[in-house]
N, C-alpha and C. Protein backbone atom coordinates (compact mmCIF):
# COMPACT_ATOMS: atom_id res chain seq x y z
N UNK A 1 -169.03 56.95 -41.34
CA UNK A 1 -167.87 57.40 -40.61
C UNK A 1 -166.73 57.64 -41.59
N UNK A 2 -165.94 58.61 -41.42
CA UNK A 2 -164.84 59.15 -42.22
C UNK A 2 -163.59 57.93 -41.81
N UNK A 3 -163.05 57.86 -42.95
CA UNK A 3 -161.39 57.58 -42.55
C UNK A 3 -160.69 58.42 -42.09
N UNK A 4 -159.71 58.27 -41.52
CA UNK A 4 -158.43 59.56 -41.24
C UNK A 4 -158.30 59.95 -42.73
N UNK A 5 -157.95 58.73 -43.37
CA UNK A 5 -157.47 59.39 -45.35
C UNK A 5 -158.71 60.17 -45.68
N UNK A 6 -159.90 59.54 -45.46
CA UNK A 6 -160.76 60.79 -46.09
C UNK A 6 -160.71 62.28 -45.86
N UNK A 7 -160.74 62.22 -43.93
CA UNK A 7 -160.76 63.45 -43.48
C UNK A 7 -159.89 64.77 -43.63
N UNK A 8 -158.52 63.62 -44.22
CA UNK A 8 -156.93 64.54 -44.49
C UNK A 8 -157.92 64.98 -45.86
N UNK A 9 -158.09 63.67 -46.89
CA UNK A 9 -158.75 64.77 -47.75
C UNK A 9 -159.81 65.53 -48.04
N UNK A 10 -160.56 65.73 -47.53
CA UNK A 10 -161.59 66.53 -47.36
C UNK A 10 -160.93 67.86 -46.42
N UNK A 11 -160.18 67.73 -45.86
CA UNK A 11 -159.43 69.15 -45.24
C UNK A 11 -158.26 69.57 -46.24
N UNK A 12 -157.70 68.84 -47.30
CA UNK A 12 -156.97 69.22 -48.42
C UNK A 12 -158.05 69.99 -49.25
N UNK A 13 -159.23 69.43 -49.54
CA UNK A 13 -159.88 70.01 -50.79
C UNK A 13 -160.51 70.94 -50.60
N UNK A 14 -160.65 71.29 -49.14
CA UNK A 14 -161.47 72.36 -48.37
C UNK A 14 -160.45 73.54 -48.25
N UNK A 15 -158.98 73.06 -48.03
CA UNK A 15 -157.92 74.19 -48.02
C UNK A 15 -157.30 74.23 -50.16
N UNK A 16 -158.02 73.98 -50.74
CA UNK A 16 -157.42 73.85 -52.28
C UNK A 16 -158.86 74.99 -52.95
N UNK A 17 -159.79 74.77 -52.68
CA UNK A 17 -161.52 74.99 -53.07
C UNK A 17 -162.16 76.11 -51.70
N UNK A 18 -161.93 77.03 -51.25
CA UNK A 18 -161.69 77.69 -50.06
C UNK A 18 -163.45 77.78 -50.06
N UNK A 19 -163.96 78.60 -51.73
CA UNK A 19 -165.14 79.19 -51.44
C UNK A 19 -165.71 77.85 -51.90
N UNK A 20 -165.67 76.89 -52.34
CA UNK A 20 -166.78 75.59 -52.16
C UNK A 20 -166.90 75.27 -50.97
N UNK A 21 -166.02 75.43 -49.68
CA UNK A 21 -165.83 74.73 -48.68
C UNK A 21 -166.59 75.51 -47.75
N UNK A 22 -166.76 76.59 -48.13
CA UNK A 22 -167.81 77.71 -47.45
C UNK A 22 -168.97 77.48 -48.05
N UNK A 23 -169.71 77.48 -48.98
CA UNK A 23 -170.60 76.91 -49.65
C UNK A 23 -171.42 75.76 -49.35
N UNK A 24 -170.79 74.63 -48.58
CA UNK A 24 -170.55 73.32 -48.53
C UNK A 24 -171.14 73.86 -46.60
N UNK A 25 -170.43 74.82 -46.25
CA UNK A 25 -170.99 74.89 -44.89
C UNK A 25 -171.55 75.70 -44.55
N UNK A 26 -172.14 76.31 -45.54
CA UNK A 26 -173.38 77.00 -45.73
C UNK A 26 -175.09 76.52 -45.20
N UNK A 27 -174.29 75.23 -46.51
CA UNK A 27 -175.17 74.03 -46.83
C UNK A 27 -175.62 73.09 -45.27
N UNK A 28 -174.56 72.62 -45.11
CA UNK A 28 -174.59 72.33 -43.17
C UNK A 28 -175.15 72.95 -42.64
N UNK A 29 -175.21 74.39 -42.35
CA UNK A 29 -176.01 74.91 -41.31
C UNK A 29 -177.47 74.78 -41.45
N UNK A 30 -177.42 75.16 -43.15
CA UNK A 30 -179.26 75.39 -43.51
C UNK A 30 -179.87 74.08 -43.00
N UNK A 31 -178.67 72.85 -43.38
CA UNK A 31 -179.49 71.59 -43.17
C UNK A 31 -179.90 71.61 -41.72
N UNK A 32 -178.58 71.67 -40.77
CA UNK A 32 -179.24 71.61 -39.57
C UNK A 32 -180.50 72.02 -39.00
N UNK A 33 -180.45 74.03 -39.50
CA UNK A 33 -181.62 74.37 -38.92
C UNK A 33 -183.27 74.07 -39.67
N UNK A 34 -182.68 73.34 -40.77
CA UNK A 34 -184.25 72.66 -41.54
C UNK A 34 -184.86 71.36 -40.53
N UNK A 35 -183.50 70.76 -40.27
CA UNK A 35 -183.62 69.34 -39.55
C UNK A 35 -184.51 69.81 -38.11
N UNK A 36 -183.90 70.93 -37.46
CA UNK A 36 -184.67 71.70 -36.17
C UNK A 36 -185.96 72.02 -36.26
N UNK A 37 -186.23 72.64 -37.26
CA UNK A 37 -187.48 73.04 -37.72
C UNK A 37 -188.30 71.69 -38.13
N UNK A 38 -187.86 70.70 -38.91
CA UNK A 38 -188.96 69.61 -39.71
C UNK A 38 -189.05 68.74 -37.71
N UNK A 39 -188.41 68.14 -37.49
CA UNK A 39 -188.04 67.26 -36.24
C UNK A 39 -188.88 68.30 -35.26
N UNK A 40 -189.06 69.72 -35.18
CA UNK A 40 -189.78 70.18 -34.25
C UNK A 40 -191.27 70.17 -34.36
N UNK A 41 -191.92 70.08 -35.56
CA UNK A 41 -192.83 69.87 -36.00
C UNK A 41 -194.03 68.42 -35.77
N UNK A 42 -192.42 67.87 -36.31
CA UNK A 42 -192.74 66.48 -36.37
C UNK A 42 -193.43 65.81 -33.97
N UNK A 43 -192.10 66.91 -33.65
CA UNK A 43 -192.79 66.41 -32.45
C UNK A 43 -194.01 67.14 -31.66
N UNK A 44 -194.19 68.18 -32.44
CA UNK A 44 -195.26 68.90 -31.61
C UNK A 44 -196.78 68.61 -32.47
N UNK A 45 -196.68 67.68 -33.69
CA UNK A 45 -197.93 67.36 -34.19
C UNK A 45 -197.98 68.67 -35.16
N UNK A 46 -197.05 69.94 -35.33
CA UNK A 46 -197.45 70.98 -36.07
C UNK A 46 -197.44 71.03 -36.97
N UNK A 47 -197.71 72.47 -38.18
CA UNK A 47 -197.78 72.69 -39.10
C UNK A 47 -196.67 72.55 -39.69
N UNK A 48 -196.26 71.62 -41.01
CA UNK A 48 -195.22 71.41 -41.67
C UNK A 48 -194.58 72.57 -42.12
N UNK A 49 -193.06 72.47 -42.17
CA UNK A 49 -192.78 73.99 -42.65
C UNK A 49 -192.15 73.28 -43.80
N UNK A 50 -192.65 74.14 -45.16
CA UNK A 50 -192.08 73.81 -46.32
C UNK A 50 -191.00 74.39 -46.85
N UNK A 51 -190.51 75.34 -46.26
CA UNK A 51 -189.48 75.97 -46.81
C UNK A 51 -188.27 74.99 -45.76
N UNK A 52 -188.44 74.81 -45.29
CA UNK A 52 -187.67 73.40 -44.25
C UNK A 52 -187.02 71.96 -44.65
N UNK A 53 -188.57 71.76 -45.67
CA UNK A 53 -188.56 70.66 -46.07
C UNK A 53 -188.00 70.85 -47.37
N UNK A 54 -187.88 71.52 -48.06
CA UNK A 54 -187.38 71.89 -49.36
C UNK A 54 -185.58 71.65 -49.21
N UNK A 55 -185.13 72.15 -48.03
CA UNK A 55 -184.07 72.31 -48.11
C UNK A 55 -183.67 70.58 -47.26
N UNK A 56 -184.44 69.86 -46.72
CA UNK A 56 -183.55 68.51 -46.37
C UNK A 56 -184.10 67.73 -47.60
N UNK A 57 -185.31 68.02 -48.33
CA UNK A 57 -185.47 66.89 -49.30
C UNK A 57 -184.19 67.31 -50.42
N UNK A 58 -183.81 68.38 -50.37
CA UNK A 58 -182.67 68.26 -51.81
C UNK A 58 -181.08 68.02 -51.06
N UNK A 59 -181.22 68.16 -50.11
CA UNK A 59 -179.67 67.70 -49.13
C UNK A 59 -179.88 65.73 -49.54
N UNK A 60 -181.34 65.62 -48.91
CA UNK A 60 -181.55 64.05 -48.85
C UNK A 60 -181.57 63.28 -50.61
N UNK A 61 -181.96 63.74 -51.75
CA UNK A 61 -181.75 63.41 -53.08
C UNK A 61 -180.41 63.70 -53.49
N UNK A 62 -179.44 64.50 -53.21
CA UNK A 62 -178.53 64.31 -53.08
C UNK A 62 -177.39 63.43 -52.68
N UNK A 63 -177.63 63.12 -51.25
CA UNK A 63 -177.27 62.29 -50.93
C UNK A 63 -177.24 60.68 -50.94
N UNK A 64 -178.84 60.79 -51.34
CA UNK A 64 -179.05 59.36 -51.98
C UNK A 64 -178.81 59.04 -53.32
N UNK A 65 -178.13 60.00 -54.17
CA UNK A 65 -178.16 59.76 -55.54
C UNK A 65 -176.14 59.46 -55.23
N UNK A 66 -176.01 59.24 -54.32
CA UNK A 66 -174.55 58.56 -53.73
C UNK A 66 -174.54 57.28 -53.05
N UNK A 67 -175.77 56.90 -53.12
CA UNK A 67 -175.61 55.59 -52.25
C UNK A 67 -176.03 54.47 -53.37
N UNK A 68 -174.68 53.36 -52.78
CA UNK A 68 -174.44 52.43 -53.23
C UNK A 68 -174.18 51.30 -52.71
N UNK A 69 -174.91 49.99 -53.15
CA UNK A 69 -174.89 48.80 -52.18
C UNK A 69 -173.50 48.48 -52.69
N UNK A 70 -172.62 48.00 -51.93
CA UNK A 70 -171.35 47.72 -52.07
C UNK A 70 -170.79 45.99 -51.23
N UNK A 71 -170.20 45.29 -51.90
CA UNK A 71 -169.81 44.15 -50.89
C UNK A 71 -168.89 44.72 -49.64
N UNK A 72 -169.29 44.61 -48.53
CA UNK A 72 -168.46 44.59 -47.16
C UNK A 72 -167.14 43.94 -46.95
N UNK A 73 -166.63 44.15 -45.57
CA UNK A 73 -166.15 43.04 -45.22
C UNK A 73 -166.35 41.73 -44.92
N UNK A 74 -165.75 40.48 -45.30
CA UNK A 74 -166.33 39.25 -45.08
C UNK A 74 -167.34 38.86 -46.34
N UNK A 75 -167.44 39.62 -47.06
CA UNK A 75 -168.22 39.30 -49.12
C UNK A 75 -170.23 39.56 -47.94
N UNK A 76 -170.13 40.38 -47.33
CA UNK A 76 -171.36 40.40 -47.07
C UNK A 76 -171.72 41.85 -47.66
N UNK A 77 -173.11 42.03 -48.36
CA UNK A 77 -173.69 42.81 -48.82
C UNK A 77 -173.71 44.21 -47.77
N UNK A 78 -173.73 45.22 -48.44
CA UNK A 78 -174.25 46.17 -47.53
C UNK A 78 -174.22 48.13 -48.23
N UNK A 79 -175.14 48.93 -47.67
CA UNK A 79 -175.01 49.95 -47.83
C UNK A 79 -173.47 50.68 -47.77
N UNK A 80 -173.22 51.57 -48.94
CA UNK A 80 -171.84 52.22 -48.86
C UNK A 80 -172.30 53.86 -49.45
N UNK A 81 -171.37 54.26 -49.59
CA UNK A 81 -171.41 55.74 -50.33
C UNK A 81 -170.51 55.93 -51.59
N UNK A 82 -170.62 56.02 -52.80
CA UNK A 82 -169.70 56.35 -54.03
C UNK A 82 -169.13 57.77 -53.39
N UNK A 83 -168.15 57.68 -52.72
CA UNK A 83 -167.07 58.82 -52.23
C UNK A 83 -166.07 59.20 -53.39
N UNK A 84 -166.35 59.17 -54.32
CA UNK A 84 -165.49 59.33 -55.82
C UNK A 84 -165.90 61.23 -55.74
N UNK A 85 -164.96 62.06 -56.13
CA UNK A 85 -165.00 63.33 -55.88
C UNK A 85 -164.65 64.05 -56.95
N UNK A 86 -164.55 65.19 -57.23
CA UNK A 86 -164.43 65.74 -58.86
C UNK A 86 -163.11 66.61 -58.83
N UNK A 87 -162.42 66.10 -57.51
CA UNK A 87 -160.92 66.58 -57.44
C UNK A 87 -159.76 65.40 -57.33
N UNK A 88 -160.48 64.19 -57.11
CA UNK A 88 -159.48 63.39 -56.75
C UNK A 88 -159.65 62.69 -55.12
N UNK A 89 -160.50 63.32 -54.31
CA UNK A 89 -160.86 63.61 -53.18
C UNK A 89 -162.08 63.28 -52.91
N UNK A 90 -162.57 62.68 -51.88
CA UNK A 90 -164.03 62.74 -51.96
C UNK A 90 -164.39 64.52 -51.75
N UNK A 91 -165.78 64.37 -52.04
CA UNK A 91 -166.60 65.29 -52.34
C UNK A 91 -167.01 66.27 -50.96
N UNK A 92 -166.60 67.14 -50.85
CA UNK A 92 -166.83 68.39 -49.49
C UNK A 92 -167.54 68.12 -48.70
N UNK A 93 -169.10 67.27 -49.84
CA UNK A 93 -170.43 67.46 -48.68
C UNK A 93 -170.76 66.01 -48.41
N UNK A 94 -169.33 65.36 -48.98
CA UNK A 94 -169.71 63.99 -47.97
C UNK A 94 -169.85 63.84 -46.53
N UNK A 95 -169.60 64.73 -45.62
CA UNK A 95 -170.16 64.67 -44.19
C UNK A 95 -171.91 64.75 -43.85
N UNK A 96 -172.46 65.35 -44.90
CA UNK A 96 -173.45 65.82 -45.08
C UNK A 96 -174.77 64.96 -44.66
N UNK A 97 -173.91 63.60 -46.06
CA UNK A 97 -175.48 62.59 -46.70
C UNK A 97 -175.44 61.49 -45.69
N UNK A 98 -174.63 61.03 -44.38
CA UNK A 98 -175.47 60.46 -43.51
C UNK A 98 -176.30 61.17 -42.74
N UNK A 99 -175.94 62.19 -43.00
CA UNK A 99 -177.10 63.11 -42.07
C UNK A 99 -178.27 63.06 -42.82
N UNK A 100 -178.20 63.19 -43.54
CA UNK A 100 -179.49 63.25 -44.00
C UNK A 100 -180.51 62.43 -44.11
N UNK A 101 -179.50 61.21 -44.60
CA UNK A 101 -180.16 59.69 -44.55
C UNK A 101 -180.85 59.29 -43.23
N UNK A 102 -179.77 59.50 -42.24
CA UNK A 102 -180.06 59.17 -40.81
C UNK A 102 -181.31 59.86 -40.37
N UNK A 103 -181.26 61.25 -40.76
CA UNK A 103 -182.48 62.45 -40.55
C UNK A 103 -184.15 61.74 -41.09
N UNK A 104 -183.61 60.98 -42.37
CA UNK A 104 -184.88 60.50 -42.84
C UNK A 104 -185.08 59.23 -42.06
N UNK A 105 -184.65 58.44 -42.37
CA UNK A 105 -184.97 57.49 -41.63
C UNK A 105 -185.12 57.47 -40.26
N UNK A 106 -185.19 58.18 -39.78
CA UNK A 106 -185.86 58.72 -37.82
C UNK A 106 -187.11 59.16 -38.38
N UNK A 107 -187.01 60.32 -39.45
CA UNK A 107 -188.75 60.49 -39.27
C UNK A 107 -189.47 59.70 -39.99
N UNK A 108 -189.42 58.53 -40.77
CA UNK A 108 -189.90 57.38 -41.15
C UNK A 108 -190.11 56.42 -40.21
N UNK A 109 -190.06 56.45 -39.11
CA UNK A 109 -189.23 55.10 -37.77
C UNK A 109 -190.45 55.33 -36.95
N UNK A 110 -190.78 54.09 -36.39
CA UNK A 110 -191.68 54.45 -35.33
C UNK A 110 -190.56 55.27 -33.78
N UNK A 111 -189.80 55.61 -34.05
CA UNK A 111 -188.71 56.06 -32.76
C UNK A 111 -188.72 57.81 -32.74
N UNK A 112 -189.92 57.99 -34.17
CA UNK A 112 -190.30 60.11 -34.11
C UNK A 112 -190.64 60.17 -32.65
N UNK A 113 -191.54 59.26 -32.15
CA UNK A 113 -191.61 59.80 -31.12
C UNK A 113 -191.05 59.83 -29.76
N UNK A 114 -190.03 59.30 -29.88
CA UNK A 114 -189.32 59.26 -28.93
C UNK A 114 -188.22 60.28 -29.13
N UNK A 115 -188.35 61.00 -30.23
CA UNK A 115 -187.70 62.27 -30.11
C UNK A 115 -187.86 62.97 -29.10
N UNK A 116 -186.97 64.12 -28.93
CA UNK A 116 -187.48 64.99 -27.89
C UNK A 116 -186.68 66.09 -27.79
N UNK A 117 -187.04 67.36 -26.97
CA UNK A 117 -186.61 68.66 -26.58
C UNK A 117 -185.72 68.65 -25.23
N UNK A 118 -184.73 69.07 -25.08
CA UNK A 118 -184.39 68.74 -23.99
C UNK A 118 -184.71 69.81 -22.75
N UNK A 119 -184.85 69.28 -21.48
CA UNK A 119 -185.57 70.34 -20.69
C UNK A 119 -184.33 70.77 -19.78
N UNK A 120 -183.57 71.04 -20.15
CA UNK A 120 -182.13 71.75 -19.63
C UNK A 120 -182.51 73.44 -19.98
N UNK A 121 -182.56 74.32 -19.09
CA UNK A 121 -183.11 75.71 -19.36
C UNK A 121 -181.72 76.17 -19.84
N UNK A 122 -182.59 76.48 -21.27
CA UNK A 122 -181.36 77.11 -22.43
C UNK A 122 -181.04 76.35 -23.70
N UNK A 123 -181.32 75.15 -23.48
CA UNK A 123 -180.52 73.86 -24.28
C UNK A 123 -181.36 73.93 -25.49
N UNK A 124 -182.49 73.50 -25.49
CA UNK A 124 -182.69 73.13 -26.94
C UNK A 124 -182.99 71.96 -28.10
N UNK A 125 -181.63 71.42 -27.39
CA UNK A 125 -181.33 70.21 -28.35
C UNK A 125 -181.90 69.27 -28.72
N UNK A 126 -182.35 68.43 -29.16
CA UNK A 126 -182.99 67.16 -29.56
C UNK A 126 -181.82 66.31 -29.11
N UNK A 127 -182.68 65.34 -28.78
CA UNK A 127 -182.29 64.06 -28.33
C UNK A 127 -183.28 62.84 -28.73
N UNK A 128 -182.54 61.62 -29.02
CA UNK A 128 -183.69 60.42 -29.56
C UNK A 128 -183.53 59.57 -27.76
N UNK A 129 -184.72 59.35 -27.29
CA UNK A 129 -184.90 58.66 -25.99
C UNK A 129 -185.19 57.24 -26.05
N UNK A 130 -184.01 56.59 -26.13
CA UNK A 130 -183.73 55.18 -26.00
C UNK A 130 -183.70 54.47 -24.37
N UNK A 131 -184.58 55.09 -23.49
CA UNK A 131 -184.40 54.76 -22.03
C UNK A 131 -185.88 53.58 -22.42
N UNK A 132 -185.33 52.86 -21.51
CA UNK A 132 -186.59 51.66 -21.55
C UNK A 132 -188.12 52.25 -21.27
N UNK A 133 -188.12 53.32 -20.80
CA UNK A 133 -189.54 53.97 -19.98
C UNK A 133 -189.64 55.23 -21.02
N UNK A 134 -188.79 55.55 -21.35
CA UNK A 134 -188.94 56.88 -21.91
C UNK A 134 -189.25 58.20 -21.39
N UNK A 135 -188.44 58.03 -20.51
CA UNK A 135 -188.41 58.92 -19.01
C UNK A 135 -187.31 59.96 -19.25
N UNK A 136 -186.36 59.76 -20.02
CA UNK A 136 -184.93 60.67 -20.36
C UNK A 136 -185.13 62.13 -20.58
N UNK A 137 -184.65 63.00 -19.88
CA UNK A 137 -185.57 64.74 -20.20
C UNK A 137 -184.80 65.32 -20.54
N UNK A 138 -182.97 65.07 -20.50
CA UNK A 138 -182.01 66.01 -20.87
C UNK A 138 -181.22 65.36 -21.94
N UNK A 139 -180.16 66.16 -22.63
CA UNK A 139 -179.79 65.74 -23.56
C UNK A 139 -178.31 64.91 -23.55
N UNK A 140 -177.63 65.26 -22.45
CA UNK A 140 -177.03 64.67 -21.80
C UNK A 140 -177.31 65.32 -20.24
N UNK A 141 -177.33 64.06 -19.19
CA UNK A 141 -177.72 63.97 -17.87
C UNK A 141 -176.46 64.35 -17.46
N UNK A 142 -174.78 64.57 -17.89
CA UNK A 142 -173.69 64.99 -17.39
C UNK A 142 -173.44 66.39 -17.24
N UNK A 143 -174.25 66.87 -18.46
CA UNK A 143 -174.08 68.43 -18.61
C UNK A 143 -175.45 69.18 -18.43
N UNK A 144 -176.42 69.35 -19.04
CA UNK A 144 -177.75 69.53 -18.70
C UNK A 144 -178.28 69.09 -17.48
N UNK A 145 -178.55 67.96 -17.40
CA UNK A 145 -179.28 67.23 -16.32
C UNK A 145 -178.40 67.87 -15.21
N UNK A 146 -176.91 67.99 -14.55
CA UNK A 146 -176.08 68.32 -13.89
C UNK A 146 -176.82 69.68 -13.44
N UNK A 147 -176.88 70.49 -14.53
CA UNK A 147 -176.99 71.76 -14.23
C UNK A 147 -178.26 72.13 -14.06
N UNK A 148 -178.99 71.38 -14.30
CA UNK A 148 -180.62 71.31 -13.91
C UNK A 148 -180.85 71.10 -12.35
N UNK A 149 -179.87 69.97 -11.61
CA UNK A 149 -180.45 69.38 -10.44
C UNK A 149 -179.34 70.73 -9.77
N UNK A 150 -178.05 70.81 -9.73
CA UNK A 150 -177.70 71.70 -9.03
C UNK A 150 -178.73 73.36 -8.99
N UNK A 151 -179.04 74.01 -10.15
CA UNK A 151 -179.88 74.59 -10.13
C UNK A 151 -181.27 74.29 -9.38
N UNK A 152 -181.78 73.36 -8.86
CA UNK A 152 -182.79 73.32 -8.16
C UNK A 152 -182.57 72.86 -6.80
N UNK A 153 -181.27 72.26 -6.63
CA UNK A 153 -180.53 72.31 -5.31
C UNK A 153 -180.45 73.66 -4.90
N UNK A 154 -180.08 74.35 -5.43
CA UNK A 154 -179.63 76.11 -5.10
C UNK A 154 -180.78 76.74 -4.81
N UNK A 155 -181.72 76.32 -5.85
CA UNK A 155 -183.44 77.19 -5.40
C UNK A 155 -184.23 76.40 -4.16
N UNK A 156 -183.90 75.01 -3.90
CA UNK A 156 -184.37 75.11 -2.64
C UNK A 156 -183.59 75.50 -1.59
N UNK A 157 -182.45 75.77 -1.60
CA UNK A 157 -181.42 75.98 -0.31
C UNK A 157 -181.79 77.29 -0.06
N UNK A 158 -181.89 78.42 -1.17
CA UNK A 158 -182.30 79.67 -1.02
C UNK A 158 -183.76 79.83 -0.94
N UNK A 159 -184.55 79.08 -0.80
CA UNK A 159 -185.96 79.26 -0.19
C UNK A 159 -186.14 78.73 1.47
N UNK A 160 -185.47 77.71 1.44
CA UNK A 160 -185.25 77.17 2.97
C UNK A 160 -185.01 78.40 3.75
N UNK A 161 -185.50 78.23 4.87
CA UNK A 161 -185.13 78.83 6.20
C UNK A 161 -183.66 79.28 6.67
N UNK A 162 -182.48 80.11 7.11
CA UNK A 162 -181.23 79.68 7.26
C UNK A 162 -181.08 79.56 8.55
């Protein structure tokens, strides 16, 4: 999680470094849609895509070549990030390397399979299904799920009789 101080600077170094900061969210998107692609794979049992994987394993060596066990609060041990930056600032694509970390460690987890697609017509999204049954089908039940049941409210009202 960012500080406010980080985030001021990381929106300083992003308004100082214009085309790294484009670069940097370049980098974001590819990751995402690698993460879509490896995570879709991963849940349909399919064929690995390597040009996918190419691009989160060097987001993910990256990012781990930043991680550092650091003392916590309270002198207790724990995972941190060397946020040290080559402007003064942390580094652009520090939003990046929990993603990535987090990305790996789900598909290392026995919880891949509780990944999932969401069945909201249109949506898309992945979602990790932490319901005790593993029954959860939308990605959020406020917005999807909403528009799922009203949509099938509407298709039976308009099949009913009037």
């Amino acid at each position: 999680m960012l500080s406010s101080d980080e985030a001021g600077a990381l929106s300083h170094g992003a308004a100082t470094d214009p085309e790294a900061a484009r670069a940097v969210m370049s980098r974001a998107i590819a990751l995402r849609e690698a993460l879509h692609r490896v995570f879709s794979a991963g849940i349909a049992d399919g064929p690995l895509d390597e040009d996918a994987m190419s691009v989160f394993d060097l987001e993910l060596s990256g990012a781990l070549s930043r991680l550092r066990v650091v003392v916590a609060a309270g002198g207790d041990w724990a995972w941190g990030w060397d946020r040290g930056g080559d402007y003064g600032g942390p580094p652009l694509d520090l939003p990046l390397w929990p993603v990535a970390r987090s990305a790996a460690e789900l598909l290392t987890s026995q919880k891949l399979g509780r990944v999932k697609v969401c069945d909201g017509e249109g949506c898309g999204w992945m979602f990790l299904d932490e319901s005790r049954n593993g029954s959860r089908r939308w990605c959020d039940s406020r917005d999807c799920g909403n528009r799922e049941r009203v949509r099938k409210y509407l298709a039976r009202r308009h099949a009913s009789p009037a």
